[in-house]
PDB file of N, CA and C in Angstrom:
ATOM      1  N   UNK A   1      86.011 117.098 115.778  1.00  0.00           N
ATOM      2  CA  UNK A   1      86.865 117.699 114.776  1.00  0.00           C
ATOM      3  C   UNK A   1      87.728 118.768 115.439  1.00  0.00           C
ATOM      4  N   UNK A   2      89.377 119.046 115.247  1.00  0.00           N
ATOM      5  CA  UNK A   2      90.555 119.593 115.793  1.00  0.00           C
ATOM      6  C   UNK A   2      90.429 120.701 115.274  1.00  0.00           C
ATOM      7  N   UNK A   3      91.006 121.628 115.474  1.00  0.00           N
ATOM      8  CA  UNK A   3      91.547 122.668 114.135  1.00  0.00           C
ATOM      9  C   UNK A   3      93.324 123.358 114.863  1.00  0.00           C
ATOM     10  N   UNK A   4      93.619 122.048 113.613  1.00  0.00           N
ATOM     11  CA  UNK A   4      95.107 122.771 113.477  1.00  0.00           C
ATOM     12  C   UNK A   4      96.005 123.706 113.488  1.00  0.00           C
ATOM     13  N   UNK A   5      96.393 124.394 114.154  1.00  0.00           N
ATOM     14  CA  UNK A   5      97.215 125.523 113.530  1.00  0.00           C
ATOM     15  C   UNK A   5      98.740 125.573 113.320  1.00  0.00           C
ATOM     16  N   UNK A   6      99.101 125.395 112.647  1.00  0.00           N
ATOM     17  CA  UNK A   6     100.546 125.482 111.988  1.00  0.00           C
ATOM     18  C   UNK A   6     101.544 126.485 112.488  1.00  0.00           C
ATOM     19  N   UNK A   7     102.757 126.179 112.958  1.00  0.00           N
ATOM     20  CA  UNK A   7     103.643 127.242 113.293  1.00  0.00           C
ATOM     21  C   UNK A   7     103.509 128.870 112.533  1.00  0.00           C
ATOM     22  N   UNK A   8     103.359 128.055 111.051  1.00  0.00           N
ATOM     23  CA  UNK A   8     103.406 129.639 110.151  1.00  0.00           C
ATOM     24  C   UNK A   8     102.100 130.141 110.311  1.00  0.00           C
ATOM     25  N   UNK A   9     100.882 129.431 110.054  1.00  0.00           N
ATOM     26  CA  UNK A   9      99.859 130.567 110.447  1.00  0.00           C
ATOM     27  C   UNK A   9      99.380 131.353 111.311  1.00  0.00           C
ATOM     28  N   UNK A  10     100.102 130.662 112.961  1.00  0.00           N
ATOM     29  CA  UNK A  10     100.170 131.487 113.878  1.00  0.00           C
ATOM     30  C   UNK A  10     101.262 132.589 113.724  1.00  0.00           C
ATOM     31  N   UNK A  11     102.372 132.826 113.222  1.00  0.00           N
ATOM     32  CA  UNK A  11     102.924 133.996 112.907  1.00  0.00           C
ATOM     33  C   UNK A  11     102.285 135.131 112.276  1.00  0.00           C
ATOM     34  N   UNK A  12     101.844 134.261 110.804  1.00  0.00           N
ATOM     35  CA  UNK A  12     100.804 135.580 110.061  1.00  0.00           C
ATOM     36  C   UNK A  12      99.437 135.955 110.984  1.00  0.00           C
ATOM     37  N   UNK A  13      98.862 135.121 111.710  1.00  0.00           N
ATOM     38  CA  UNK A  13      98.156 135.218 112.360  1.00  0.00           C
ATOM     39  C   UNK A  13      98.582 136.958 113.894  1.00  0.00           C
ATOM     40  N   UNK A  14      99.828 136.440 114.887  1.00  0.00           N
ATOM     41  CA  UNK A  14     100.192 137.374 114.971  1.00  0.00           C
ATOM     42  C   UNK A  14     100.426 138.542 114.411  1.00  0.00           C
ATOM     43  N   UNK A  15     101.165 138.582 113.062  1.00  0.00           N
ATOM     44  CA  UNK A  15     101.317 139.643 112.706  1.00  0.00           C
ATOM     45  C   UNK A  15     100.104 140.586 112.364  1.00  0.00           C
ATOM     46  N   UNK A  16      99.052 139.951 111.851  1.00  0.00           N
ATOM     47  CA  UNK A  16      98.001 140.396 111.280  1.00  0.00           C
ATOM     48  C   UNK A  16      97.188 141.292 112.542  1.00  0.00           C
ATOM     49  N   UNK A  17      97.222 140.543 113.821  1.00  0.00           N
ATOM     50  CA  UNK A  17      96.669 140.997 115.094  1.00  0.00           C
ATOM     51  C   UNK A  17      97.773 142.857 115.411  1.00  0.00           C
ATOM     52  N   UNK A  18      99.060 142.410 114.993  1.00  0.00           N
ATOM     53  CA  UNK A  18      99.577 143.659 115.448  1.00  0.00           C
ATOM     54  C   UNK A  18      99.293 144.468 115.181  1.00  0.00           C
ATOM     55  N   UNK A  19      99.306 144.629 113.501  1.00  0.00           N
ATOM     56  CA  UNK A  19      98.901 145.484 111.775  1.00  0.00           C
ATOM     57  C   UNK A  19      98.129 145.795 112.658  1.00  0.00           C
ATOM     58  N   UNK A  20      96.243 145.023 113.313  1.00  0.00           N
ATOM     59  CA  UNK A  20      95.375 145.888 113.524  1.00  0.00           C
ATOM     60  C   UNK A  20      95.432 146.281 114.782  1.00  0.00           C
ATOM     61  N   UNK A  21      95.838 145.838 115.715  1.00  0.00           N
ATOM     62  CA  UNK A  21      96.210 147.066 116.860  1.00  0.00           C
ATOM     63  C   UNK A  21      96.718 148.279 116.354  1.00  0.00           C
ATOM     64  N   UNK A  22      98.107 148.172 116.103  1.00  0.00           N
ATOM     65  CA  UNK A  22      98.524 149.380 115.737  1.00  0.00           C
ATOM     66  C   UNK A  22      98.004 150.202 114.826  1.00  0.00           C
ATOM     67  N   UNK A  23      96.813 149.808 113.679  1.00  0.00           N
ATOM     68  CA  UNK A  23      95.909 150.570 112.903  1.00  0.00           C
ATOM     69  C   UNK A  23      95.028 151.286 114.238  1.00  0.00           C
ATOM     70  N   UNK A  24      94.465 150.539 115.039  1.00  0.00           N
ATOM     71  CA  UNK A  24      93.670 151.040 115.825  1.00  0.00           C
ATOM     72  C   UNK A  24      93.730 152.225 116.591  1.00  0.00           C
ATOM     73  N   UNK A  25      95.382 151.862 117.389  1.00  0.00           N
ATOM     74  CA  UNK A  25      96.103 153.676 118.449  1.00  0.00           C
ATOM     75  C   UNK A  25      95.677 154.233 117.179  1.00  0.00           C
ATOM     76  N   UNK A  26      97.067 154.562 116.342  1.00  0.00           N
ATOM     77  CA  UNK A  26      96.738 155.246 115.168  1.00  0.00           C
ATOM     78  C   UNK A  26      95.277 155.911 115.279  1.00  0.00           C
ATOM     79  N   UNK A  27      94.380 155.485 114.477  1.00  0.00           N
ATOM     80  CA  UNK A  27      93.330 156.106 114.266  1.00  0.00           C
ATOM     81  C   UNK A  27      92.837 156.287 115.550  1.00  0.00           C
ATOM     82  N   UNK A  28      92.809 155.999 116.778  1.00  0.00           N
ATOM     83  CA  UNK A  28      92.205 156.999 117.865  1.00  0.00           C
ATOM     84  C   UNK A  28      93.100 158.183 118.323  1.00  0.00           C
ATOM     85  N   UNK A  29      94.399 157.931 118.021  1.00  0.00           N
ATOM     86  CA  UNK A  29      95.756 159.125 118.325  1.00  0.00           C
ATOM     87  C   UNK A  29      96.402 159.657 117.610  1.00  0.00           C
ATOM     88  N   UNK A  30      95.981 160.379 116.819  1.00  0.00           N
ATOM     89  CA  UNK A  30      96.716 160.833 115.558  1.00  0.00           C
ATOM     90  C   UNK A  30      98.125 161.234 115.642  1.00  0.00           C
ATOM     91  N   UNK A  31      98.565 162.104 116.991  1.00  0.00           N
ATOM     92  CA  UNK A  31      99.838 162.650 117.245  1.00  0.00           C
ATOM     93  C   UNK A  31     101.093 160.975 117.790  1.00  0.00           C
ATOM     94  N   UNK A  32     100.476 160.060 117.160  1.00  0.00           N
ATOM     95  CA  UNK A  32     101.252 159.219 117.475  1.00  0.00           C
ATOM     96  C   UNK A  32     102.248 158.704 115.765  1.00  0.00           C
ATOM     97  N   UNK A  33     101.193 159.316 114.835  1.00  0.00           N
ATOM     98  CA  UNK A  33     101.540 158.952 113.442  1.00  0.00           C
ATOM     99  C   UNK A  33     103.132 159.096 113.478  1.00  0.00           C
ATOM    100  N   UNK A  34     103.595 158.014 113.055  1.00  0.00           N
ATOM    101  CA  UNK A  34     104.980 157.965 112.570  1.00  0.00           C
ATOM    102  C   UNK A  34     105.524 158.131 110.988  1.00  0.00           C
ATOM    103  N   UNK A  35     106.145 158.517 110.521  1.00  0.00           N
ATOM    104  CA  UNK A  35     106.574 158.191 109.488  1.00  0.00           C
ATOM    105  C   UNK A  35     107.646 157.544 108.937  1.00  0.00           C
ATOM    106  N   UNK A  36     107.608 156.561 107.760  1.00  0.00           N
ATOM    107  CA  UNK A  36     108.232 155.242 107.763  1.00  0.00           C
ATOM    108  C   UNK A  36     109.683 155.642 108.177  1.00  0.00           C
ATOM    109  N   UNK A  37     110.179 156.875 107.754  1.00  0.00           N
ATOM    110  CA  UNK A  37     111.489 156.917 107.819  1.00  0.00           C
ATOM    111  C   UNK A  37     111.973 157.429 109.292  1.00  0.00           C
ATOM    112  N   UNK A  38     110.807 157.562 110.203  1.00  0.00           N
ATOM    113  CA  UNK A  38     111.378 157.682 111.565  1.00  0.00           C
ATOM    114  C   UNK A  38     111.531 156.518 112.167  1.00  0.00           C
ATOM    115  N   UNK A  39     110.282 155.691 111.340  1.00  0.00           N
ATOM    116  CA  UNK A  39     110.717 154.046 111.901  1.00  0.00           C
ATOM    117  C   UNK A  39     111.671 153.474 111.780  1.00  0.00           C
ATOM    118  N   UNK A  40     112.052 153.879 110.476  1.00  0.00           N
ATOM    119  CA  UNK A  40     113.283 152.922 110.331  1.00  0.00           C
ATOM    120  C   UNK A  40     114.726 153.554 110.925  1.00  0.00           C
ATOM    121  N   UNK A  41     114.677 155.100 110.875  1.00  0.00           N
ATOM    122  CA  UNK A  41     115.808 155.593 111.701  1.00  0.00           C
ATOM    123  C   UNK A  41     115.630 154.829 113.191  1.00  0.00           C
ATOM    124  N   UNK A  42     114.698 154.508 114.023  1.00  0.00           N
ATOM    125  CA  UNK A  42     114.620 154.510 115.419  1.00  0.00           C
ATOM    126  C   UNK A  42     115.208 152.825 115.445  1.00  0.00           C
ATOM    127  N   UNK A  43     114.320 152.082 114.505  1.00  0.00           N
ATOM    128  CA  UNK A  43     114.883 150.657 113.997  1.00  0.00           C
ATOM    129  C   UNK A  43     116.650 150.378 114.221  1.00  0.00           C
ATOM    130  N   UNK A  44     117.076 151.309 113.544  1.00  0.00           N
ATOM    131  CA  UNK A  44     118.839 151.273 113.522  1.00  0.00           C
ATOM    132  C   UNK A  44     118.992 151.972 114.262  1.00  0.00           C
ATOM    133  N   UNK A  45     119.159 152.735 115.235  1.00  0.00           N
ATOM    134  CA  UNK A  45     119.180 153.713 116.467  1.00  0.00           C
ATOM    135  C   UNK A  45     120.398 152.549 117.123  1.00  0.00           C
ATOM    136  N   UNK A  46     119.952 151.001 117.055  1.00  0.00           N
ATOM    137  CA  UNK A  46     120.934 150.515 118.377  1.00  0.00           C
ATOM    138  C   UNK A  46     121.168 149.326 117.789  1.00  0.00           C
ATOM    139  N   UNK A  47     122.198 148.646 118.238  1.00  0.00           N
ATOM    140  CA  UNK A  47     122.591 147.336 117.489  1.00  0.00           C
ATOM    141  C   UNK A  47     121.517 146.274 118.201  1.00  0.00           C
ATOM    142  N   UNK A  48     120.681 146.218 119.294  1.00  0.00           N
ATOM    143  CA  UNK A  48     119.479 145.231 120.154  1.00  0.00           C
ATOM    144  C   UNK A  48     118.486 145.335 118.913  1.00  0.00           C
ATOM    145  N   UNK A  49     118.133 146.645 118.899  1.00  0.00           N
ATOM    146  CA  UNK A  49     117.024 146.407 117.548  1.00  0.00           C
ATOM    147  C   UNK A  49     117.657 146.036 116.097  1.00  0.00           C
ATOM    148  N   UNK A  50     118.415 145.972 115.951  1.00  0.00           N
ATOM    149  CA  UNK A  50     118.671 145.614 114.429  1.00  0.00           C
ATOM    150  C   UNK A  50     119.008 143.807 114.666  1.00  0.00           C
ATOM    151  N   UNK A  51     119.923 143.317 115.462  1.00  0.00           N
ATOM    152  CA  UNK A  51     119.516 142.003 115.703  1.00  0.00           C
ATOM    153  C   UNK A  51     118.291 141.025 116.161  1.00  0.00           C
ATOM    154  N   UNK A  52     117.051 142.068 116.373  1.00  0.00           N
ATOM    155  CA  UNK A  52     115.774 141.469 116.671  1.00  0.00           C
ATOM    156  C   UNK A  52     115.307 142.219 115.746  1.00  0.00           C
ATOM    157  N   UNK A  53     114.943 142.847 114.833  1.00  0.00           N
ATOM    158  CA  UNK A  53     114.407 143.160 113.387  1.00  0.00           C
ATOM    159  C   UNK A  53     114.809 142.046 112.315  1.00  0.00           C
ATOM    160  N   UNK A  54     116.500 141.350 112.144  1.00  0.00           N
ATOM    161  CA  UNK A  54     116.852 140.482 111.854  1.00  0.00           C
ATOM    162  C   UNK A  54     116.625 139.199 111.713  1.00  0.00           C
ATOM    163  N   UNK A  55     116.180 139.188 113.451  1.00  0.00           N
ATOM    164  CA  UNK A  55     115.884 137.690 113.958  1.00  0.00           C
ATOM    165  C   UNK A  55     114.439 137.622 113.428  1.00  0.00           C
ATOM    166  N   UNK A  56     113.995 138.902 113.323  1.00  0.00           N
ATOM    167  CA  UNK A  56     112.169 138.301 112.962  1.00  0.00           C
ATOM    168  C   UNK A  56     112.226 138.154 111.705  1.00  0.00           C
ATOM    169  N   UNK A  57     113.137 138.892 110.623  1.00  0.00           N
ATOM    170  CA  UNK A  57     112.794 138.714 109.320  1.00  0.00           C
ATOM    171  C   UNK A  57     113.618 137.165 108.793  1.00  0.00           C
ATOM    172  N   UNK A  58     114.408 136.544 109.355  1.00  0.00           N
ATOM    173  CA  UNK A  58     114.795 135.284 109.478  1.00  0.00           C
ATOM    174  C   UNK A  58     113.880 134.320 109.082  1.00  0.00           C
ATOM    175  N   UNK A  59     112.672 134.590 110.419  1.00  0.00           N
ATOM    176  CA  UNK A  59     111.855 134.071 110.386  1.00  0.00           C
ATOM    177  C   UNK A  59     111.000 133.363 110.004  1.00  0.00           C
ATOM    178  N   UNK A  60     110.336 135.089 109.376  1.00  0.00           N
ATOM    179  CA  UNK A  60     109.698 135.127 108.243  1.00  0.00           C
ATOM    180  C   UNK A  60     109.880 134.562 106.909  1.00  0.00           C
ATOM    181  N   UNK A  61     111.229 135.248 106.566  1.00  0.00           N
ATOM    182  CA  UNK A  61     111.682 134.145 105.695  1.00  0.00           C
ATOM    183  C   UNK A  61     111.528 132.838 105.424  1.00  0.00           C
ATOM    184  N   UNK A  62     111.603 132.399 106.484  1.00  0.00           N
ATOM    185  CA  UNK A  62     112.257 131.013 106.798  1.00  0.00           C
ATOM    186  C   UNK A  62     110.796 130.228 106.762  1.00  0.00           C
ATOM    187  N   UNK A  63     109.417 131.211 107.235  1.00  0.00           N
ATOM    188  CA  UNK A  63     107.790 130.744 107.043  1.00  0.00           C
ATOM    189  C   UNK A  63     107.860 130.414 105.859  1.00  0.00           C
ATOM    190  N   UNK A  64     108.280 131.526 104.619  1.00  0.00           N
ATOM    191  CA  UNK A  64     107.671 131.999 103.700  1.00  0.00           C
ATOM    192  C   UNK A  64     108.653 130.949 102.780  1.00  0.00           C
ATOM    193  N   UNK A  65     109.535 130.677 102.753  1.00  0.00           N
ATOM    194  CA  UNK A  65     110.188 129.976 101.626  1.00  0.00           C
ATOM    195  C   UNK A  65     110.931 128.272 101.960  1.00  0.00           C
ATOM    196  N   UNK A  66     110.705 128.453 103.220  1.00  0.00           N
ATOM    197  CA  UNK A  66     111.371 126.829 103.632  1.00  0.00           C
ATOM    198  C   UNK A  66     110.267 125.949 103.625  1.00  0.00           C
ATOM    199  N   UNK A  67     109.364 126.737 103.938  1.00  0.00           N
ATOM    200  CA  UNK A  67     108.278 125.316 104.243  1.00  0.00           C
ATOM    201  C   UNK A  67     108.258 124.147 103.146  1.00  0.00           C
ATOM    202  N   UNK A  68     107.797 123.262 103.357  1.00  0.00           N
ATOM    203  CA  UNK A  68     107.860 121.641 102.368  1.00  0.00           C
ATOM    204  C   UNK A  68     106.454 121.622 102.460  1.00  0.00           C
ATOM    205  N   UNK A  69     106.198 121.320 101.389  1.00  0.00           N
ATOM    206  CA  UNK A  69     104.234 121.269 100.959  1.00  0.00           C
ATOM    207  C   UNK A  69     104.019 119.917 101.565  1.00  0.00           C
TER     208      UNK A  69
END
């Protein structure tokens, strides 16, 4: 017996791995805490990150509402 994994569940799959890394620094480094609105200022800081913030939410999108059952 195989076990499949699907383009999209390896994404949520990634993402889910990041969420808990980055939960993890976090709670061992507190002076690393960001707040959302520095993220998102640093996010738009440069036109490289806003076309790869883009390209991932594309993506996502594209997991979340294209798929064919």
């Amino acid at each position: 017996m195989t076990l499949a994994i699907v383009v999209g569940s390896t994404v949520w799959l990634i993402l889910l791995a990041a969420i808990a890394a980055w939960s993890a620094v976090l709670a061992r480094h507190r002076e690393l805490w960001l707040g959302s609105r520095l993220i998102v200022r640093w996010l738009l800081s440069s036109w490289m990150s806003r076309i790869v913030l883009l390209a991932f939410w594309a993506i996502a999108g594209w997991h979340i509402f294209c798929q064919r059952p």
